[in-house]
N, C-alpha and C. Protein backbone atom coordinates (compact mmCIF):
# COMPACT_ATOMS: atom_id res chain seq x y z
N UNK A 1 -89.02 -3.26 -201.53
CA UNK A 1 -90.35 -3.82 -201.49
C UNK A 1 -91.00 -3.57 -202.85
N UNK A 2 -91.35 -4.45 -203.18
CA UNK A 2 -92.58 -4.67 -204.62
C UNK A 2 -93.84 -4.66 -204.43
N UNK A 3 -94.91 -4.11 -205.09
CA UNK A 3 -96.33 -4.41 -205.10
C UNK A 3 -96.80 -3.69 -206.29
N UNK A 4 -98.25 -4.88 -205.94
CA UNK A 4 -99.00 -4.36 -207.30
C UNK A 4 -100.01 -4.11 -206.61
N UNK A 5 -101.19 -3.29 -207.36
CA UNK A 5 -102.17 -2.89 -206.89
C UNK A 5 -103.47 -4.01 -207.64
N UNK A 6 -104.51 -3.49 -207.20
CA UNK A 6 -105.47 -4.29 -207.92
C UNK A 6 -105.90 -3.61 -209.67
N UNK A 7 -105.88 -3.73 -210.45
CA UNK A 7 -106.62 -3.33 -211.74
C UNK A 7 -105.24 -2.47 -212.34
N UNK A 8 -104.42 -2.82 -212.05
CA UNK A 8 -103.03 -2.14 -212.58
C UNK A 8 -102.05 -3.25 -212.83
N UNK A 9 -102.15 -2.89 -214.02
CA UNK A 9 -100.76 -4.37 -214.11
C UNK A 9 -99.42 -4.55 -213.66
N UNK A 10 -99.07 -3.15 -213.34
CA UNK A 10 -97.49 -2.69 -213.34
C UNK A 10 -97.41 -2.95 -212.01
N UNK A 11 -95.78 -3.58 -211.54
CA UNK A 11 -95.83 -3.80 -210.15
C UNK A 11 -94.44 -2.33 -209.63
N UNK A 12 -94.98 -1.74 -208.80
CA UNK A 12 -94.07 -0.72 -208.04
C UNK A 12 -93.17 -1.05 -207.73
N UNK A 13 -91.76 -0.48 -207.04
CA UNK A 13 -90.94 -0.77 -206.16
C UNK A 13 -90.73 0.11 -205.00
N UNK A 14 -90.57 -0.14 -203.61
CA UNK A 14 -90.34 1.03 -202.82
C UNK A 14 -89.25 0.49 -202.15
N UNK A 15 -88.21 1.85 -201.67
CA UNK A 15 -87.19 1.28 -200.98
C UNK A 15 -87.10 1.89 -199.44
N UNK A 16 -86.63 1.01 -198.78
CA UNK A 16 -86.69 1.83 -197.35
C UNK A 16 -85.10 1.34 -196.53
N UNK A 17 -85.08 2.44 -195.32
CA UNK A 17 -83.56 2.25 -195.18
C UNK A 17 -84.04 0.78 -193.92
N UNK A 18 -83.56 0.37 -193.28
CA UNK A 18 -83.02 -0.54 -191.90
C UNK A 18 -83.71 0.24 -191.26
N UNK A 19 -83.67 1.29 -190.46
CA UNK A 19 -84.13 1.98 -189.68
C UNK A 19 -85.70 2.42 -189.97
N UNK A 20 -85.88 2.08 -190.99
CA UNK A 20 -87.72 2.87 -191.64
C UNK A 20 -88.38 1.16 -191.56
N UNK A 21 -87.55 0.21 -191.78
CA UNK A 21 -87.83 -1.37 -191.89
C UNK A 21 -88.31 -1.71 -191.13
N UNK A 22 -87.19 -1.93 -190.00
CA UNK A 22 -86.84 -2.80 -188.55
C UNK A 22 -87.18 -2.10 -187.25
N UNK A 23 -87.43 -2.29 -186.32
CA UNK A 23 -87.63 -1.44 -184.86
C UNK A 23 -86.56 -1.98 -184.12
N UNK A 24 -85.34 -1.35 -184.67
CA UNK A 24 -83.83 -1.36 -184.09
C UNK A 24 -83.79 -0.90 -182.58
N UNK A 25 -82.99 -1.45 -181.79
CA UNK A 25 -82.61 -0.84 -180.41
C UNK A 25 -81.83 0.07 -180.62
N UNK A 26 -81.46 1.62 -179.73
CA UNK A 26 -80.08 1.75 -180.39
C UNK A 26 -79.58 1.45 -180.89
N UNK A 27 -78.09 1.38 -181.53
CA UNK A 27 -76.68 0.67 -181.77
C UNK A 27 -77.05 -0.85 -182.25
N UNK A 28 -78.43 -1.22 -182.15
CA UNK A 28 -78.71 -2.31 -182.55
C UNK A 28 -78.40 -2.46 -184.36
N UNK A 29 -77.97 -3.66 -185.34
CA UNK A 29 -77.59 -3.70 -186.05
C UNK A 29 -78.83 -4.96 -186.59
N UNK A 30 -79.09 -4.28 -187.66
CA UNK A 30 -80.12 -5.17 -188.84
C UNK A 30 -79.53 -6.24 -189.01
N UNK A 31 -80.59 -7.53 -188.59
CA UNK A 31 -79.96 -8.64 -189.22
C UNK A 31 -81.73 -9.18 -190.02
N UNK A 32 -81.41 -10.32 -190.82
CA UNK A 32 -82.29 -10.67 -191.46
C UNK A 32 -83.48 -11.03 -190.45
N UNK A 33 -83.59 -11.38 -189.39
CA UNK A 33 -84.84 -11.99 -188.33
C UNK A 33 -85.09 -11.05 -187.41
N UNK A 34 -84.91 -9.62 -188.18
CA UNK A 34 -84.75 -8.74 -186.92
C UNK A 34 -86.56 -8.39 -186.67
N UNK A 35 -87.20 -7.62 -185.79
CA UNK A 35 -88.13 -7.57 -186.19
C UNK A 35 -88.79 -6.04 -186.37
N UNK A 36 -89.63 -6.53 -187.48
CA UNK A 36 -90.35 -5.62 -188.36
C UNK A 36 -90.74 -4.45 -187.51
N UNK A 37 -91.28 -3.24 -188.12
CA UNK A 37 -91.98 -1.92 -187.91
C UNK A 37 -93.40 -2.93 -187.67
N UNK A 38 -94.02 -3.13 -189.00
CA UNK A 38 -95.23 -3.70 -189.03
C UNK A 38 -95.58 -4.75 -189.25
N UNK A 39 -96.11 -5.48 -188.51
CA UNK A 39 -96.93 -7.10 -189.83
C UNK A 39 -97.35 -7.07 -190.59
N UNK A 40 -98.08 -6.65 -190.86
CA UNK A 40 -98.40 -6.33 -192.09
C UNK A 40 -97.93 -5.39 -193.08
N UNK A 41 -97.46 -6.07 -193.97
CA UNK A 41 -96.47 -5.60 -195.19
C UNK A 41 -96.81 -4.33 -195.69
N UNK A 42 -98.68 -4.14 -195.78
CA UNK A 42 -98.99 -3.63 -196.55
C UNK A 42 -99.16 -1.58 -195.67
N UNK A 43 -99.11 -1.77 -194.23
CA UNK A 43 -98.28 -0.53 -193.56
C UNK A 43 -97.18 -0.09 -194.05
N UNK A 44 -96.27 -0.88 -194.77
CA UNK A 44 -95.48 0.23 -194.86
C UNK A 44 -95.64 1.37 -196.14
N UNK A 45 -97.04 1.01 -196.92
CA UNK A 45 -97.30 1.18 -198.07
C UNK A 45 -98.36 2.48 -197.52
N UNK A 46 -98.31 3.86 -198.04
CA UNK A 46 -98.95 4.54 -198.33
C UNK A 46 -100.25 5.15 -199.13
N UNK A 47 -100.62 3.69 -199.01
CA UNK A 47 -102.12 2.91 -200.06
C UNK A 47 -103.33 2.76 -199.31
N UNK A 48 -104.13 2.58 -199.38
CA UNK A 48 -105.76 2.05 -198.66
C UNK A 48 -105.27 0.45 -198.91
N UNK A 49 -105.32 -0.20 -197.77
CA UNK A 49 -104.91 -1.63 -197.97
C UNK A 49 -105.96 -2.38 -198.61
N UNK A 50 -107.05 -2.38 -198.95
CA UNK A 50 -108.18 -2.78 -199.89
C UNK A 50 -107.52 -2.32 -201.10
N UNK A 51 -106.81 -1.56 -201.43
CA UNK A 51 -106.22 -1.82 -202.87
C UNK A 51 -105.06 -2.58 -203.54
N UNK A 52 -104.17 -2.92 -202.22
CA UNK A 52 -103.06 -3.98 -202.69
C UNK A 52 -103.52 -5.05 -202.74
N UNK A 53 -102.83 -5.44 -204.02
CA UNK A 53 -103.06 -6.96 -204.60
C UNK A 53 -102.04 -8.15 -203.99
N UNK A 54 -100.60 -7.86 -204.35
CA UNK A 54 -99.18 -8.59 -203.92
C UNK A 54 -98.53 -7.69 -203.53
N UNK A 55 -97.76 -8.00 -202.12
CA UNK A 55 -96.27 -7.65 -202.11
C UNK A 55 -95.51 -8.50 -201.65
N UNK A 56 -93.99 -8.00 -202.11
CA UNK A 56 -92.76 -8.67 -202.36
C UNK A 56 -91.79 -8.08 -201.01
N UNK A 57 -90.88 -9.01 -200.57
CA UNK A 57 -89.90 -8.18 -199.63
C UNK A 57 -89.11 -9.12 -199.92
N UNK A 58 -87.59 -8.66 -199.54
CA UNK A 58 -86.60 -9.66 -199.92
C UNK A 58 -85.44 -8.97 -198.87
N UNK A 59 -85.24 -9.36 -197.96
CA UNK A 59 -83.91 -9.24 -196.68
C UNK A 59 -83.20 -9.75 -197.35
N UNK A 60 -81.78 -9.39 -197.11
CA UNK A 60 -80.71 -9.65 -197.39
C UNK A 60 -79.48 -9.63 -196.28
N UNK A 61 -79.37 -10.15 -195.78
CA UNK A 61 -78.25 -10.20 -194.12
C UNK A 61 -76.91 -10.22 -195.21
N UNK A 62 -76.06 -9.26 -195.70
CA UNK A 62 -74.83 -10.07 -196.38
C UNK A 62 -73.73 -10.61 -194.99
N UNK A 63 -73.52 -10.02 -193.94
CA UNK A 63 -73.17 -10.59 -192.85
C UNK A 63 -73.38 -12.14 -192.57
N UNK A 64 -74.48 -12.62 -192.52
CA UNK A 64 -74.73 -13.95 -191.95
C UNK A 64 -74.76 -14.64 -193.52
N UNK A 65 -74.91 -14.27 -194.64
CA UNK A 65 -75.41 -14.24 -195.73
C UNK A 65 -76.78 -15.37 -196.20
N UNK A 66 -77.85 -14.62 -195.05
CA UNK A 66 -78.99 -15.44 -195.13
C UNK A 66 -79.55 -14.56 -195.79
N UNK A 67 -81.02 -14.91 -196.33
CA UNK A 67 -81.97 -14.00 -197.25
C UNK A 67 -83.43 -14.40 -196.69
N UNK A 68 -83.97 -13.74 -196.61
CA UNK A 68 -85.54 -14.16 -196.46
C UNK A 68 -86.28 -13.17 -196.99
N UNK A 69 -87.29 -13.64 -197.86
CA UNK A 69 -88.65 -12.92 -198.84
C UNK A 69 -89.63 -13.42 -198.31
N UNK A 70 -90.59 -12.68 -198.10
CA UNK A 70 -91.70 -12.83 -197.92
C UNK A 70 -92.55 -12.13 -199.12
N UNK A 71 -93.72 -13.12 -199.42
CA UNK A 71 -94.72 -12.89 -200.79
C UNK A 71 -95.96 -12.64 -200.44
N UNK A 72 -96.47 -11.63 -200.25
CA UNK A 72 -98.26 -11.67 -199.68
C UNK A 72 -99.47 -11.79 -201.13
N UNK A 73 -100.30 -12.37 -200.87
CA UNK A 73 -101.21 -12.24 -202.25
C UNK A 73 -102.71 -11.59 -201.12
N UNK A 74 -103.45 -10.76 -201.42
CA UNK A 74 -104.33 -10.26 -200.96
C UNK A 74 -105.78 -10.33 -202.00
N UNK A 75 -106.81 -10.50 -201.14
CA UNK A 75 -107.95 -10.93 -201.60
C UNK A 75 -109.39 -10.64 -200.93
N UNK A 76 -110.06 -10.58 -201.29
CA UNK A 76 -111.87 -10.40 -200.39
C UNK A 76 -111.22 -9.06 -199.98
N UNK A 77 -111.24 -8.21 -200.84
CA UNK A 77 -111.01 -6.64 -200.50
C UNK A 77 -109.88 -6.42 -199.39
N UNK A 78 -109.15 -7.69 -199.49
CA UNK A 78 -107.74 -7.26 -198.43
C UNK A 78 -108.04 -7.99 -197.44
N UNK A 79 -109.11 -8.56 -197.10
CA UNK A 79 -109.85 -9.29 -195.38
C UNK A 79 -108.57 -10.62 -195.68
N UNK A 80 -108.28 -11.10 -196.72
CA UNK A 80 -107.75 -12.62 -196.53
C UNK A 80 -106.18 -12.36 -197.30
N UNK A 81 -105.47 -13.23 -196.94
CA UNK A 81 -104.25 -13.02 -197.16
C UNK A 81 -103.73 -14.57 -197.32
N UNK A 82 -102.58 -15.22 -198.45
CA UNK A 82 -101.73 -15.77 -197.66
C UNK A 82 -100.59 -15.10 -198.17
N UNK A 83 -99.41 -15.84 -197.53
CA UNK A 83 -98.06 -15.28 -197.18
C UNK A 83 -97.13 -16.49 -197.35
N UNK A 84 -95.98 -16.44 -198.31
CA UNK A 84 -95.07 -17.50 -198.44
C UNK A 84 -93.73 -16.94 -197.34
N UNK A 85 -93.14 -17.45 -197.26
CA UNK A 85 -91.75 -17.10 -195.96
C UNK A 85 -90.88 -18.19 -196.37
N UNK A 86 -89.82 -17.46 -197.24
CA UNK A 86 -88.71 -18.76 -197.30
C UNK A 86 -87.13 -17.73 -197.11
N UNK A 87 -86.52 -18.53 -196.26
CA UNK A 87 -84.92 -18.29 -195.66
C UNK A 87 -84.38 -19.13 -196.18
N UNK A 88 -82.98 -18.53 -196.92
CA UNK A 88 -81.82 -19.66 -197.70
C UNK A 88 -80.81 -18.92 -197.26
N UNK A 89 -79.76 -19.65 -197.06
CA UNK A 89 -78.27 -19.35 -196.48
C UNK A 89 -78.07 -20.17 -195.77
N UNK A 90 -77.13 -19.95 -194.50
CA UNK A 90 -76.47 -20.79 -193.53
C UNK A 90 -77.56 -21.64 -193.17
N UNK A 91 -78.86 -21.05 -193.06
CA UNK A 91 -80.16 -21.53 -192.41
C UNK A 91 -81.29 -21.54 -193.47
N UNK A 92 -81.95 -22.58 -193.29
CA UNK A 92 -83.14 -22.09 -194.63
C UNK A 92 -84.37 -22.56 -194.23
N UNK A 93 -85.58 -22.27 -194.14
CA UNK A 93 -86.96 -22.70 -193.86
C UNK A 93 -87.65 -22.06 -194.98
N UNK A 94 -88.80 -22.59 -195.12
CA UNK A 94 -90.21 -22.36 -195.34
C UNK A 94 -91.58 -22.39 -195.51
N UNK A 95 -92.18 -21.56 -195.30
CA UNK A 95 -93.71 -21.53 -194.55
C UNK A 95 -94.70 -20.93 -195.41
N UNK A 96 -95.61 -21.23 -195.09
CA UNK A 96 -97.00 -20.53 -196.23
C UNK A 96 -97.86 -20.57 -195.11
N UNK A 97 -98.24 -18.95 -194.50
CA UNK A 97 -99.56 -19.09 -193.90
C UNK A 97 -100.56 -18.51 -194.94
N UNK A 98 -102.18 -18.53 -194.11
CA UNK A 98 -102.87 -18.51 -194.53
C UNK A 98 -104.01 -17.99 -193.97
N UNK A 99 -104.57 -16.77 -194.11
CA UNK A 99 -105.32 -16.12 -193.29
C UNK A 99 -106.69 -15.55 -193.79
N UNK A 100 -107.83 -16.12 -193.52
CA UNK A 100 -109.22 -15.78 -194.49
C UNK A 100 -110.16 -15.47 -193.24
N UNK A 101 -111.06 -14.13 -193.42
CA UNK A 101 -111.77 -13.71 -192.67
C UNK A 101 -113.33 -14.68 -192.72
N UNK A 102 -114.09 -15.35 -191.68
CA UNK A 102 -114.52 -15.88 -192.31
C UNK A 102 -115.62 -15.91 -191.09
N UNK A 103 -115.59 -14.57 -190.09
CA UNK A 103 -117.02 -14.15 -190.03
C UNK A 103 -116.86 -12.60 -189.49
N UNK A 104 -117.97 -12.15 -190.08
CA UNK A 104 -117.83 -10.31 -190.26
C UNK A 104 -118.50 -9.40 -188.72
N UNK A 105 -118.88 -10.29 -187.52
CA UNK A 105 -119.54 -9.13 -186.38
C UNK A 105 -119.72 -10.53 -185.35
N UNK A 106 -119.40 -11.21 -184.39
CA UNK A 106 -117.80 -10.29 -184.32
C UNK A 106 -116.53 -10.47 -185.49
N UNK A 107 -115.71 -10.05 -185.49
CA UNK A 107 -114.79 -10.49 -186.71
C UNK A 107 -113.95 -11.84 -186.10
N UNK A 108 -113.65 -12.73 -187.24
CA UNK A 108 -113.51 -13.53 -186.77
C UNK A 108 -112.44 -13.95 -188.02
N UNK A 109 -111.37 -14.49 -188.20
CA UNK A 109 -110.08 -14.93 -188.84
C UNK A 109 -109.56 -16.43 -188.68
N UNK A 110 -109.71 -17.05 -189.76
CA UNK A 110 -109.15 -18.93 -189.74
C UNK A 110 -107.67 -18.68 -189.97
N UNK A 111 -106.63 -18.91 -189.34
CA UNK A 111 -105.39 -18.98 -189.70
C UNK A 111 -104.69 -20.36 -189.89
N UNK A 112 -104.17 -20.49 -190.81
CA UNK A 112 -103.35 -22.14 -191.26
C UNK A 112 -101.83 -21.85 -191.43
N UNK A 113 -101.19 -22.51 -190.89
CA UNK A 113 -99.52 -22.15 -191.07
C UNK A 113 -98.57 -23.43 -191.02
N UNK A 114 -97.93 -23.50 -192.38
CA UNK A 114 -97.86 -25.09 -192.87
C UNK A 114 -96.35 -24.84 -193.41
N UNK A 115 -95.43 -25.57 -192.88
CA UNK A 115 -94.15 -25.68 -192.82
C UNK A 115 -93.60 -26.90 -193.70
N UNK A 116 -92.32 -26.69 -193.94
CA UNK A 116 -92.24 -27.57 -195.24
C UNK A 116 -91.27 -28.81 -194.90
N UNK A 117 -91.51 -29.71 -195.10
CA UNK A 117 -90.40 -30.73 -194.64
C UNK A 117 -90.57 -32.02 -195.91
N UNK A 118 -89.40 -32.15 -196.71
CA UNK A 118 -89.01 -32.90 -198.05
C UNK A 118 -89.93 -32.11 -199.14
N UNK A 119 -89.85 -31.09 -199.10
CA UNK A 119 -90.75 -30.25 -200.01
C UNK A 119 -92.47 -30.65 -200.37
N UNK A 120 -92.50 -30.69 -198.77
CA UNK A 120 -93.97 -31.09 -198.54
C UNK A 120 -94.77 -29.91 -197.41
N UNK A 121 -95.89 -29.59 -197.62
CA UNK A 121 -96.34 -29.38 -196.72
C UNK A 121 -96.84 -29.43 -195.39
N UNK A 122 -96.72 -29.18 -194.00
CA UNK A 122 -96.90 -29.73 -192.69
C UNK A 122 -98.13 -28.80 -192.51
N UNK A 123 -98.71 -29.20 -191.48
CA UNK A 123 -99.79 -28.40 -190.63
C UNK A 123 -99.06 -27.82 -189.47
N UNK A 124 -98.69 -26.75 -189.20
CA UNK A 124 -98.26 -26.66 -187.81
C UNK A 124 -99.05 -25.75 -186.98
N UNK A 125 -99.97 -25.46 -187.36
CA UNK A 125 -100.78 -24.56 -186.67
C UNK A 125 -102.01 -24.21 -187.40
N UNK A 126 -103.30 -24.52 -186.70
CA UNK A 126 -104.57 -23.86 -186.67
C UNK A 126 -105.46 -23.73 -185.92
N UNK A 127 -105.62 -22.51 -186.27
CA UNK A 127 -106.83 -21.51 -185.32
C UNK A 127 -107.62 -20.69 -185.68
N UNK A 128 -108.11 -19.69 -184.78
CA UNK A 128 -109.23 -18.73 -185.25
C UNK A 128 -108.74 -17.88 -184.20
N UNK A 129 -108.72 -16.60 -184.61
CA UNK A 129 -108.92 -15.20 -183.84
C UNK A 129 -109.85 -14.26 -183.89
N UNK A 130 -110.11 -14.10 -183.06
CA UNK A 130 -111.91 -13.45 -182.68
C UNK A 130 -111.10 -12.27 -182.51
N UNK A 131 -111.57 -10.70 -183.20
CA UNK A 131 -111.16 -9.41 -182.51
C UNK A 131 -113.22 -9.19 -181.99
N UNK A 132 -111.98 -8.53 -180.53
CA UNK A 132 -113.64 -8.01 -180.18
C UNK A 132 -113.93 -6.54 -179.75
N UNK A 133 -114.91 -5.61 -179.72
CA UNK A 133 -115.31 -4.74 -179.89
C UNK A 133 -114.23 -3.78 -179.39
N UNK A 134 -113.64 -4.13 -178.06
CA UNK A 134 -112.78 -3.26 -177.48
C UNK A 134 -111.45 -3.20 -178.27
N UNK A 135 -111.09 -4.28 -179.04
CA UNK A 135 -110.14 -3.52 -179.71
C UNK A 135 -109.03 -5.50 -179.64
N UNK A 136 -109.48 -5.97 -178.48
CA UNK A 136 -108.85 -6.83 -178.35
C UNK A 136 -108.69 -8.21 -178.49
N UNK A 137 -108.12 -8.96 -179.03
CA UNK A 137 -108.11 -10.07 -179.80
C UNK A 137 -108.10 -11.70 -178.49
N UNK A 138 -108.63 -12.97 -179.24
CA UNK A 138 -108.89 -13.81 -178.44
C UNK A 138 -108.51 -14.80 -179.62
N UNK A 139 -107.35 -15.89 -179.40
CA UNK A 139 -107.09 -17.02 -179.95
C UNK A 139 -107.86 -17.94 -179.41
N UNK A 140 -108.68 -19.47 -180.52
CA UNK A 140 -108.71 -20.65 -180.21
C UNK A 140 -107.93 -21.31 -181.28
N UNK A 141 -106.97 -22.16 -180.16
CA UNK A 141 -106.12 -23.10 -181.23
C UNK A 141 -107.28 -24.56 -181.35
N UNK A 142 -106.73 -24.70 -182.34
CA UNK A 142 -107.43 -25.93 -182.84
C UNK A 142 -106.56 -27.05 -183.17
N UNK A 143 -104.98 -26.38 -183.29
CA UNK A 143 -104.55 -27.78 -183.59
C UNK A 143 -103.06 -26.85 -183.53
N UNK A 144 -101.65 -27.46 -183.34
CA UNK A 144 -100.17 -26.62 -183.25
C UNK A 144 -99.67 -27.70 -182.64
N UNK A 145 -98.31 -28.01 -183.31
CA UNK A 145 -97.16 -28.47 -183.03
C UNK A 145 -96.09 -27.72 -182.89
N UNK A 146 -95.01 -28.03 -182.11
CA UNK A 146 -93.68 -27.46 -181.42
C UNK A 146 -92.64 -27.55 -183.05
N UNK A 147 -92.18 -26.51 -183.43
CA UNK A 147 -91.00 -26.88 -184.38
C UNK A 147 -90.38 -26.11 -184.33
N UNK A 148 -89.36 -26.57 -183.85
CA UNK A 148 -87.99 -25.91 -183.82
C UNK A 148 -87.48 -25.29 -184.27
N UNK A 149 -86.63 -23.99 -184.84
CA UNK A 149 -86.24 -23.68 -186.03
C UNK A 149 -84.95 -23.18 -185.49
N UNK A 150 -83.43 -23.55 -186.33
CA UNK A 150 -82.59 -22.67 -186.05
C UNK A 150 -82.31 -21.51 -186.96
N UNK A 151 -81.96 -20.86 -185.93
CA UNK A 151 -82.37 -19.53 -186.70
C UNK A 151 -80.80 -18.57 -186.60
């Protein structure tokens, strides 16, 4: 993993094993779509997340020999994010969401998530997520299509 901070030019590197990554089953074995410890990238980072600027991740399955990176750029003190997601190998996609806080009590989050087809952008999803006081979150979709992905 790569990142930079804000007001620092130099970008870090941190390394972590499969097991510090992924939330493996037992005997379960890392593959590139396995899934994460955290969503957010910026947990696995030992930082105040108001100070990361970018981070970098780059999977590597040499087994299936797929790859997927994910790119975060962070902004409005960390409240907004987007996120590139591209898979190349046997299988390849990619996605750019997009996530901007865009009301502060209750909190409230616009999400856009736009999939690529002839190296174009799609809409495949938008909404808003309301977190509310108790802790717990409430989607309105506004708009989502079905896409398939083999994975």
């Amino acid at each position: 993993m790569k990142y930079k901070i804000f007001e620092n030019p130099e970008w870090k590197t941190v390394k972590f094993s499969e097991d510090e990554y992924f939330d493996l089953d037992p005997g379960e074995k890392a593959e590139w779509d396995s899934v994460r410890w955290h969503n957010d990238l910026r947990d696995y980072l030992d930082l105040e997340k108001i100070s990361i600027q970018y981070v970098e991740v780059v999977v590597i399955d040499s087994i299936s020999g797929i790859s997927k990176s994910l790119n975060s750029t962070f902004w409005n003190e960390g409240e907004n994010e987007i996120t590139e997601v591209v898979v190349s190998g046997k299988t390849s996609y990619h996605e750019t969401i997009i996530s901007v806080k865009i009301q502060e009590a209750p909190i409230v989050f616009e999400i856009l998530r736009f999939h690529y087809e002839n190296n174009l952008p799609v809409l495949s999803y938008h909404g808003f997520i309301k977190r509310n006081e108790d802790g717990s979150e409430e989607e309105r979709i506004v708009y989502t299509i079905s896409k398939e992905r083999e994975r």
